[in-house]
C-alpha atoms as a PDB file:
ATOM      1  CA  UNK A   1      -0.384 -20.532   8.100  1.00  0.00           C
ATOM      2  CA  UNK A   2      -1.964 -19.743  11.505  1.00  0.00           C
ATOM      3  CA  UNK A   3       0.015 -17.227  13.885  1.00  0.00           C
ATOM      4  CA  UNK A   4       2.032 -18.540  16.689  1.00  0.00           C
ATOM      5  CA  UNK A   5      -0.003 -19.138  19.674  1.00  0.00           C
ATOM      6  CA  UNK A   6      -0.722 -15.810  21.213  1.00  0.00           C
ATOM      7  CA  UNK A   7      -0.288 -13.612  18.595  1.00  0.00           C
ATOM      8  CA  UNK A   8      -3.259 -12.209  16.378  1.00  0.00           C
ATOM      9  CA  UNK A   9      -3.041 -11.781  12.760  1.00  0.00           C
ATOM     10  CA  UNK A  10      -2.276  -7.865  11.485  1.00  0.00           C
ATOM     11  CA  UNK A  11      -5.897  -7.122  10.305  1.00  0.00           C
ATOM     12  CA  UNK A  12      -7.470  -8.157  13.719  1.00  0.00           C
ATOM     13  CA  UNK A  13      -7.299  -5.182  16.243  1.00  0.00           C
ATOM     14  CA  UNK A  14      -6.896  -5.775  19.763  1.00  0.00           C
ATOM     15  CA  UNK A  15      -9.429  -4.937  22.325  1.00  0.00           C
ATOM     16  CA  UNK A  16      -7.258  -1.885  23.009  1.00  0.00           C
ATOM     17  CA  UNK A  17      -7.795  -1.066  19.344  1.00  0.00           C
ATOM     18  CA  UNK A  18      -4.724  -0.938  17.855  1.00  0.00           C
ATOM     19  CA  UNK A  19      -3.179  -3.253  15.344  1.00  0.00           C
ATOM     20  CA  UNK A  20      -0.597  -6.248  16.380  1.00  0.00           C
ATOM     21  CA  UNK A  21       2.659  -6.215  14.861  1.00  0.00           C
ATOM     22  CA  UNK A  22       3.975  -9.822  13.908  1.00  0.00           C
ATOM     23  CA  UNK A  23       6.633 -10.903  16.344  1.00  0.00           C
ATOM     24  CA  UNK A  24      10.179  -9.855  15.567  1.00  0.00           C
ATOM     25  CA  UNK A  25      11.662 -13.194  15.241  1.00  0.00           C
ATOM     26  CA  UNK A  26       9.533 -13.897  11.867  1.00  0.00           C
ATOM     27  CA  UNK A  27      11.589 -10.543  10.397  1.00  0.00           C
ATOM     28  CA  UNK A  28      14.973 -12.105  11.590  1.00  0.00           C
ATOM     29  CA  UNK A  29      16.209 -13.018   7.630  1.00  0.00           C
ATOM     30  CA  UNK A  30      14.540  -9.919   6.511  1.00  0.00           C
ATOM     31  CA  UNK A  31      16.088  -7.581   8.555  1.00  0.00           C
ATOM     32  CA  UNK A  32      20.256  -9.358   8.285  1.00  0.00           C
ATOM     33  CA  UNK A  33      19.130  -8.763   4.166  1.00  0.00           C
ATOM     34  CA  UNK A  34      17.705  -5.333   4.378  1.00  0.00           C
ATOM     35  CA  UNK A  35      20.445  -4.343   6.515  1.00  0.00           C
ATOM     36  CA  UNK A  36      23.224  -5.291   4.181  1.00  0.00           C
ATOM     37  CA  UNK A  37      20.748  -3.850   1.513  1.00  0.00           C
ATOM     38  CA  UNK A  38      21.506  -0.660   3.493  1.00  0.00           C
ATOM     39  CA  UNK A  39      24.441  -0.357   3.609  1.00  0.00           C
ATOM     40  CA  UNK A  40      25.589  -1.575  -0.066  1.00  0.00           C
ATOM     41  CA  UNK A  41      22.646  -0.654  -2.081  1.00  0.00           C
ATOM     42  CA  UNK A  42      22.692  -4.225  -4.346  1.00  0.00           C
ATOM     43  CA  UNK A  43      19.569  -4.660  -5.396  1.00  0.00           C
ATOM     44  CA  UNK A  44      19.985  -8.596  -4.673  1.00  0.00           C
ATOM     45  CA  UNK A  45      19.817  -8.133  -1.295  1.00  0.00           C
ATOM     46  CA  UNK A  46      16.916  -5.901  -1.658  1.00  0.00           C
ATOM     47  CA  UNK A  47      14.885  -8.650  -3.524  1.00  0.00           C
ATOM     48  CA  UNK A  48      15.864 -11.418  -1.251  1.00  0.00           C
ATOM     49  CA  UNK A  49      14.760  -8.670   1.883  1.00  0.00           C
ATOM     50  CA  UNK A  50      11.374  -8.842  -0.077  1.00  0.00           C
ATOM     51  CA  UNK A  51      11.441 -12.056  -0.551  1.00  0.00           C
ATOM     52  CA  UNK A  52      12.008 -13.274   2.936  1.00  0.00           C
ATOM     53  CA  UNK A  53       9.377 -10.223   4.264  1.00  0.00           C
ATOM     54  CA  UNK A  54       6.893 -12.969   2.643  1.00  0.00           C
ATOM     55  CA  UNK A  55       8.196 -16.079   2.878  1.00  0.00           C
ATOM     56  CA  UNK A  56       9.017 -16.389   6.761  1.00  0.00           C
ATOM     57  CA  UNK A  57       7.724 -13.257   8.104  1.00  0.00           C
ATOM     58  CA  UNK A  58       4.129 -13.480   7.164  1.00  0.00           C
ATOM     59  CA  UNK A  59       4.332 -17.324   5.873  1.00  0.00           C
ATOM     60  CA  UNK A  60       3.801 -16.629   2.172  1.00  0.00           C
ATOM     61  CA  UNK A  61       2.143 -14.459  -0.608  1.00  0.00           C
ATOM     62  CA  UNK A  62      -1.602 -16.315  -0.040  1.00  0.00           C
ATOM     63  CA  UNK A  63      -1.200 -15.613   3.721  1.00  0.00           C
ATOM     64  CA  UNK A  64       0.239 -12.108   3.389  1.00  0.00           C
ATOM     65  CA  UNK A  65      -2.572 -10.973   0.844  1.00  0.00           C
ATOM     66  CA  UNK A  66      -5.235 -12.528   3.460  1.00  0.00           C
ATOM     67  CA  UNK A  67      -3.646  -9.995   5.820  1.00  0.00           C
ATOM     68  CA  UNK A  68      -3.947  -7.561   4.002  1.00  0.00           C
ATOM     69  CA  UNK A  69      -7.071  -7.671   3.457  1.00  0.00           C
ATOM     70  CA  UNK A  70      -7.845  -4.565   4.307  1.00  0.00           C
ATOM     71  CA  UNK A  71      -5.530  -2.786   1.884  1.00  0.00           C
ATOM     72  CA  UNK A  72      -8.352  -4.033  -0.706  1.00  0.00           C
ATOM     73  CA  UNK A  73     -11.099  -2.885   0.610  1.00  0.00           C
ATOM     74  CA  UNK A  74      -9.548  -0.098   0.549  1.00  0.00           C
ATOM     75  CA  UNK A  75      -8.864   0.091  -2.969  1.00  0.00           C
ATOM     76  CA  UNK A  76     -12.238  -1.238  -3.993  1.00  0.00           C
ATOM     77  CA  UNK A  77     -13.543   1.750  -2.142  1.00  0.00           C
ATOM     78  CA  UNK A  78     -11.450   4.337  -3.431  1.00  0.00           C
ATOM     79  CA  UNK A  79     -11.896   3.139  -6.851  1.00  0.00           C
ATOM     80  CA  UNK A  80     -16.010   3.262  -6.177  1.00  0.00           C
ATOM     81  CA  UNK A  81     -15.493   6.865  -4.895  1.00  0.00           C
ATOM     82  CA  UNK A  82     -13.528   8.400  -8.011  1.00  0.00           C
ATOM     83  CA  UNK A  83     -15.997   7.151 -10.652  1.00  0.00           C
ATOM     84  CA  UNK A  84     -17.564   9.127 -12.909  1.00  0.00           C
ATOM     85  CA  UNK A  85     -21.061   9.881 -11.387  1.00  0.00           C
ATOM     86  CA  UNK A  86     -19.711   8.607  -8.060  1.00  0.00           C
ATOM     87  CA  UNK A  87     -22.702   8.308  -5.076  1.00  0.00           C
ATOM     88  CA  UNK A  88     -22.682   9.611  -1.471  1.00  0.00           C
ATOM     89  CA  UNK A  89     -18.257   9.490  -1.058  1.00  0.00           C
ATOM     90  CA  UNK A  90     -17.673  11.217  -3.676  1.00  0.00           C
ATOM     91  CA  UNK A  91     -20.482  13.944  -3.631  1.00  0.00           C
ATOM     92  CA  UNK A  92     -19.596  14.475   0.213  1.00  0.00           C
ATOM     93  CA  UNK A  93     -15.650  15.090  -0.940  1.00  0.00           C
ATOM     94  CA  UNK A  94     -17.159  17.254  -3.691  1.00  0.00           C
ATOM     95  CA  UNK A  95     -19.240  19.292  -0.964  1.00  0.00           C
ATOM     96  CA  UNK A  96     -16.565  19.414   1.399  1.00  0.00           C
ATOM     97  CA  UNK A  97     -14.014  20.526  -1.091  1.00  0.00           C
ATOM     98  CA  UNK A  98     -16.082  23.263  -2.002  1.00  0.00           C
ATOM     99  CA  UNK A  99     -16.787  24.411   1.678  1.00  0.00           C
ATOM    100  CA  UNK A 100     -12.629  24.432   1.892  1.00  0.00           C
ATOM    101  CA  UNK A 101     -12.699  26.711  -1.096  1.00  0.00           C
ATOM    102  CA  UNK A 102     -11.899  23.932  -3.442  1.00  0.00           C
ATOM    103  CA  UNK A 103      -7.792  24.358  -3.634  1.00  0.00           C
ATOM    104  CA  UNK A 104      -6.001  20.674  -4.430  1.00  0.00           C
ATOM    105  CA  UNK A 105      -5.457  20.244  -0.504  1.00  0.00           C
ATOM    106  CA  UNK A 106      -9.028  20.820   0.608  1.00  0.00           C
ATOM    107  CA  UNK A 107     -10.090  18.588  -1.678  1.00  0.00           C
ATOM    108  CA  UNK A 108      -7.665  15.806  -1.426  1.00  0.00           C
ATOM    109  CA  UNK A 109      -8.102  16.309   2.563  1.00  0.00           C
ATOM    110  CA  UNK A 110     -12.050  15.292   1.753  1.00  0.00           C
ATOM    111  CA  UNK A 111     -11.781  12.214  -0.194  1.00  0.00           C
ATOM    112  CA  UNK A 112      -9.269  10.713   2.342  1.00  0.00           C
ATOM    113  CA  UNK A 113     -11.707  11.351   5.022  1.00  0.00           C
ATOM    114  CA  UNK A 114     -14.126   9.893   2.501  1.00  0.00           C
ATOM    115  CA  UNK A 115     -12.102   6.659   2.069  1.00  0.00           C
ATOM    116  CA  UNK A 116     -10.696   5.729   5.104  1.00  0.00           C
ATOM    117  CA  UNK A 117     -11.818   7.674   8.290  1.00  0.00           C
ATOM    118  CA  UNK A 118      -9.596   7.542  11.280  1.00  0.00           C
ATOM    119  CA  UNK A 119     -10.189   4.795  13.737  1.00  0.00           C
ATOM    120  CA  UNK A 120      -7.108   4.653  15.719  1.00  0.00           C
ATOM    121  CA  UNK A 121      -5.046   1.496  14.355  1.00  0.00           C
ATOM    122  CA  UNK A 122      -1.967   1.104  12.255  1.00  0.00           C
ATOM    123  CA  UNK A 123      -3.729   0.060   9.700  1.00  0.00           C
ATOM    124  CA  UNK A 124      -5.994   3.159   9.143  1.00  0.00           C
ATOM    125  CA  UNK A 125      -2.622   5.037   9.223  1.00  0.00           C
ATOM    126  CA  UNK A 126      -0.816   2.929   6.577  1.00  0.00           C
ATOM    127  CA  UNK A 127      -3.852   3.733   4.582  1.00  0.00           C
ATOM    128  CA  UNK A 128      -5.057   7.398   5.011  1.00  0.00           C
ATOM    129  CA  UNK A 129      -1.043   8.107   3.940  1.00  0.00           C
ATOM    130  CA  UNK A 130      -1.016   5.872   1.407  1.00  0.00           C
ATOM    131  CA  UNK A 131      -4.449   7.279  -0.091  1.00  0.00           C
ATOM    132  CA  UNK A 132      -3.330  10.841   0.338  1.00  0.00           C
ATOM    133  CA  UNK A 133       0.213   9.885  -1.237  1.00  0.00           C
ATOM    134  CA  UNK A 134      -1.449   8.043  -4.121  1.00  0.00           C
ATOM    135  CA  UNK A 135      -3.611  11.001  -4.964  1.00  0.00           C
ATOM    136  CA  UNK A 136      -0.431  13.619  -4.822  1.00  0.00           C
ATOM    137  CA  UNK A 137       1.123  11.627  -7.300  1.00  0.00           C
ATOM    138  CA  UNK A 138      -1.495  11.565  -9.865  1.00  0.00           C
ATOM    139  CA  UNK A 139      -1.472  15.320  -9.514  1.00  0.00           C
ATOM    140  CA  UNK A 140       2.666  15.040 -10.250  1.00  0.00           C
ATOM    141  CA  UNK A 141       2.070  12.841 -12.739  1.00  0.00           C
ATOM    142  CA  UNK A 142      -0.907  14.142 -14.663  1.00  0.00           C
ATOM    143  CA  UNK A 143      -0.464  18.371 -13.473  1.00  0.00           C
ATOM    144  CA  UNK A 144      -3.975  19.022 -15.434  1.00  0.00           C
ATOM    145  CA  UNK A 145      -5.618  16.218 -13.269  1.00  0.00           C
ATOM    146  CA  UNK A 146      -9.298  16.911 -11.556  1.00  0.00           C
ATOM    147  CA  UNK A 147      -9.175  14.877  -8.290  1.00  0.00           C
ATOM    148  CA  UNK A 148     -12.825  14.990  -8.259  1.00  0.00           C
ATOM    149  CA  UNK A 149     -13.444  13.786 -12.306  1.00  0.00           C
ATOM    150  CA  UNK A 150     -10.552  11.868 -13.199  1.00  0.00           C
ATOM    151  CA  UNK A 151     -10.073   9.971 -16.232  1.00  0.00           C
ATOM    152  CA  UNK A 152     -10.085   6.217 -16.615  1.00  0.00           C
ATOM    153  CA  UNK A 153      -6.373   5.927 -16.705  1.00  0.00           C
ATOM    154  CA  UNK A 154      -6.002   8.741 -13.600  1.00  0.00           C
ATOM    155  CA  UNK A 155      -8.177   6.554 -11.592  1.00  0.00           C
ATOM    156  CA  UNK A 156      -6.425   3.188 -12.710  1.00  0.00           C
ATOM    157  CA  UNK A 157      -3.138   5.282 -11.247  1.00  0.00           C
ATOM    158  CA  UNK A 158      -4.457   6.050  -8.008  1.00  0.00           C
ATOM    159  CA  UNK A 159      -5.937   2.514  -7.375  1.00  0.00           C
ATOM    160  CA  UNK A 160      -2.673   0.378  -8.314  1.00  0.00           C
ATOM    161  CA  UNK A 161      -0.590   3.362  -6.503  1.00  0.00           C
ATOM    162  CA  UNK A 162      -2.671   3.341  -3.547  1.00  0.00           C
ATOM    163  CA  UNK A 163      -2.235  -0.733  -3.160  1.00  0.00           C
ATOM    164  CA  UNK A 164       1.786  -0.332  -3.953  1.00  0.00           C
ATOM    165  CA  UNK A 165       2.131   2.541  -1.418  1.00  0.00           C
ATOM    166  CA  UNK A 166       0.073   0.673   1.210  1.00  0.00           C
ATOM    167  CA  UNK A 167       2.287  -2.091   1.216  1.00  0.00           C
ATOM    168  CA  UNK A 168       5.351  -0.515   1.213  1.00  0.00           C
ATOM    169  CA  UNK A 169       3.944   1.367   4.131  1.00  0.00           C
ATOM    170  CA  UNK A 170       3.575  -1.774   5.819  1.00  0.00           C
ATOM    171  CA  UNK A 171       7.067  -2.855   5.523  1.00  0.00           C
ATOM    172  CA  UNK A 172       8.004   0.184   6.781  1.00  0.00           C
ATOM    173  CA  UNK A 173       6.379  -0.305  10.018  1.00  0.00           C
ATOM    174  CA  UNK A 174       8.483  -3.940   9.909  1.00  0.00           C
ATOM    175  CA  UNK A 175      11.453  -3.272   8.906  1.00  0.00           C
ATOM    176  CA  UNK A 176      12.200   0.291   8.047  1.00  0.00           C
ATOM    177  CA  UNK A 177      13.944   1.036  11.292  1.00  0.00           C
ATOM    178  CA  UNK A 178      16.272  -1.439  10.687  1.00  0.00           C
ATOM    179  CA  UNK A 179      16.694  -0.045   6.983  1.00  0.00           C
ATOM    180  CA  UNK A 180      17.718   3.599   8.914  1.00  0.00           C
ATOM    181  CA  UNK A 181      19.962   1.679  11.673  1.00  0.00           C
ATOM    182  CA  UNK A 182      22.558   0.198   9.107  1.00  0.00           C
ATOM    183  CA  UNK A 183      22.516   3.374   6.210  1.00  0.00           C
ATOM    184  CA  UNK A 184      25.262   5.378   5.960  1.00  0.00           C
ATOM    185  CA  UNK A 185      23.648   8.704   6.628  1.00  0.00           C
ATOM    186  CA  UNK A 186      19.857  10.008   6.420  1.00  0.00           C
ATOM    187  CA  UNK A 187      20.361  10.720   3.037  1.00  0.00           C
ATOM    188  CA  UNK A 188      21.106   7.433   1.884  1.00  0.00           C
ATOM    189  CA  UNK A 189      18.483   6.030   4.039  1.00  0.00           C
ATOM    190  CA  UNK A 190      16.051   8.328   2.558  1.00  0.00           C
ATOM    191  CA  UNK A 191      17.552   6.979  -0.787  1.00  0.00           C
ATOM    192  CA  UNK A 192      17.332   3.487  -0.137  1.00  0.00           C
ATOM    193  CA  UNK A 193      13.955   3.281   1.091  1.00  0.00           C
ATOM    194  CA  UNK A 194      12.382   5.714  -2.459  1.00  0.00           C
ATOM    195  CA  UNK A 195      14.396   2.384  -4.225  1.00  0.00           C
ATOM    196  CA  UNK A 196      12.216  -0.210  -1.959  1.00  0.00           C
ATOM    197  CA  UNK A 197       9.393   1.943  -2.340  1.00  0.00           C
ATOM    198  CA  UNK A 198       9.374   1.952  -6.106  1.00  0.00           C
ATOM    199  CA  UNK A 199      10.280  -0.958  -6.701  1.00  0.00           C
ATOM    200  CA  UNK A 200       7.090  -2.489  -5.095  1.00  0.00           C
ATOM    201  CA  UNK A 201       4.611  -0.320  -6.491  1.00  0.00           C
ATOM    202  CA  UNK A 202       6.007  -0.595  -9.939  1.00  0.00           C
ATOM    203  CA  UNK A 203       5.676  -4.691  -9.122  1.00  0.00           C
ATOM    204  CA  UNK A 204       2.131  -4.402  -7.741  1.00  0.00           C
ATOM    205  CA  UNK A 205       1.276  -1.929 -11.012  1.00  0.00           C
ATOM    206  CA  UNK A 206       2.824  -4.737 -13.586  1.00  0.00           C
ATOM    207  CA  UNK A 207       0.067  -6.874 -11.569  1.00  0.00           C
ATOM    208  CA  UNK A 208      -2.714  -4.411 -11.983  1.00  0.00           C
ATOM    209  CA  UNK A 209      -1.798  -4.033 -15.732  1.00  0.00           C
ATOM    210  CA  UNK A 210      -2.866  -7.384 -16.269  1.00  0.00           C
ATOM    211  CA  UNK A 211      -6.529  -6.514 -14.799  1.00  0.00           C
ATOM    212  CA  UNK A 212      -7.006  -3.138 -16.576  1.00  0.00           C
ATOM    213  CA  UNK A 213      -6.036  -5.334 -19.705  1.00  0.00           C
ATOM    214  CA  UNK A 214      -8.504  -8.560 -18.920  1.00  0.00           C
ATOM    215  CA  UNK A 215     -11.501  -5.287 -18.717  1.00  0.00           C
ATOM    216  CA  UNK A 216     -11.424  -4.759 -14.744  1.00  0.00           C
ATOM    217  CA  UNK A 217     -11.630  -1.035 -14.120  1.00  0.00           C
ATOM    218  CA  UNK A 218     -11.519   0.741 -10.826  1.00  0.00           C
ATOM    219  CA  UNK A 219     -15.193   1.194 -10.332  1.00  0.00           C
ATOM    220  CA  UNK A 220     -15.514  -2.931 -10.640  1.00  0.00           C
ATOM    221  CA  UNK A 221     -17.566  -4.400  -7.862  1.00  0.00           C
ATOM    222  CA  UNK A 222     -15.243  -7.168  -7.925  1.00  0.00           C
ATOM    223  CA  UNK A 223     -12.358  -4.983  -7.238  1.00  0.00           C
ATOM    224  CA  UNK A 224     -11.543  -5.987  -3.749  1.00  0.00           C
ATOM    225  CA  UNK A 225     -11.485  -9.146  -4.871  1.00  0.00           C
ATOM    226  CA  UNK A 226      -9.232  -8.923  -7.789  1.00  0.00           C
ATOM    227  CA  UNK A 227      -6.635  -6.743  -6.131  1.00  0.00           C
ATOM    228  CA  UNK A 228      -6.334  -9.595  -3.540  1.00  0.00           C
ATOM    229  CA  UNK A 229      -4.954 -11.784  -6.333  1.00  0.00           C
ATOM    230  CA  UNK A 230      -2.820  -9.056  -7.348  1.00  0.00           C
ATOM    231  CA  UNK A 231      -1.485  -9.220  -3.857  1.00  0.00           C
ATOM    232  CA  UNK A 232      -1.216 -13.006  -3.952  1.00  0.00           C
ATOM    233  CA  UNK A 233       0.569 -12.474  -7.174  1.00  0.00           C
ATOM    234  CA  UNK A 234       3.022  -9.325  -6.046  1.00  0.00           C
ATOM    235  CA  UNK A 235       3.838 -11.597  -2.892  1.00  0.00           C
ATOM    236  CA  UNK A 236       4.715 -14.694  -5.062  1.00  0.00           C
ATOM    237  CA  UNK A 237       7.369 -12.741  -7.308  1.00  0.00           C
ATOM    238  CA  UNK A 238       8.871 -11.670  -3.912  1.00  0.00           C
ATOM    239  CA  UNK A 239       9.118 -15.256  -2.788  1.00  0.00           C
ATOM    240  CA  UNK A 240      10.496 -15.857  -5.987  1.00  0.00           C
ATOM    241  CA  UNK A 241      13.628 -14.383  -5.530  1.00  0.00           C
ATOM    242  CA  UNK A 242      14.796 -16.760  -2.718  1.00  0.00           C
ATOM    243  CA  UNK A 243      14.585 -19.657  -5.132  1.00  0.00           C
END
């Protein structure tokens, strides 16, 4: 599905350099569902939020994961830069790491700037965060972790993370002020969007499972390509709930 007529699709900067944002209108079901998801917390309504995010904001899960196409490159990167014997990312993170005196921020600092240097749009945002977040929470999750030799499982954590945290970024930057508007108080605003946030990247993990299972790892050259079908496949439970 083709944008309306003078808007660009999300992955194509405009000449000013930043990074379109689909019209409003396309969010309209999404926002009256996370807005009651606000302020009751029933998961139903979060689901069918998710759902229409998909269906009628970006015209479906094949369309949304071509828009984000990005978000695996990304991840094919990232999971090229934390292998075991990794070339020039990884050995430039390891050098500037050390030059930083090699404490868990220096170091995660470096392999973000490794991954996805800053270039100015939205999307470079969504994805330096989502790195950085993705590589915290392998450090929560596995304390004894190495961000510069992780194990196969680490690095299957950060990849599948990364993606999950990446998209919920995205929806975010849709529809996250509308989440705050209707929320009883920060807190529970806070509250509802960890839910949201969870609750995608444990659906985009249950997709990744599948490809750690069928022999992809993160170091695959066909990574990029494979996480796009995870997308597709993320995107299609979502419509699924509107059924």
């Amino acid at each position: 599905m083709d944008p309306p007529a003078g808007e660009l699709p999300l992955d194509e900067p405009t000449p000013d350099g930043t990074t379109p944002v689909a019209a409003p209108a396309r969010f309209r079901d999404a926002r009256t569902s996370i807005g009651r998801y606000a302020r009751s917390g029933g998961r139903e309504q979060m689901r069918r939020a998710l759902g229409h995010y998909v269906r009628s904001g970006y015209g479906g899960g094949a369309t949304m994961a071509r828009r984000l196409s990005g978000t695996s490159r990304t991840a094919a990167r990232l999971g090229a830069a934390l292998r075991p014997g990794a070339g020039p990312d990884l050995a430039a993170a390891r050098d500037a790491a050390i030059a930083g005196g090699k404490n868990a921020q220096s170091v995660l600092d470096a392999i973000v700037e490794a991954i996805r240097p800053v270039d100015g749009t939205q999307d470079a945002e969504s994805s330096r965060r989502a790195v950085r977040d993705a590589l915290s929470d392998v450090l929560e999750r596995y304390p004894d972790a190495d961000l510069l030799d992780l194990d196969d499982a680490q690095r299957q954590y950060v990849v599948q993370r990364f993606v999950g945290l990446d998209v919920y970024n995205r929806f975010c930057l849709d529809l996250g002020e509308k989440l705050d508007e209707h929320a009883s108080s920060a807190s529970v605003a806070a509250a509802r969007s960890a839910e949201v946030r969870e609750y995608i990247a444990a659906t985009v993990a249950a997709e990744f499972d599948k490809l750690w299972a069928a022999g992809v790892t993160p170091a695959s050259p066909e990574l990029a390509r494979v996480t796009q079908g995870a997308l597709r496949e993320t995107f299609r439970v979502f419509e699924g709930y509107l059924q």
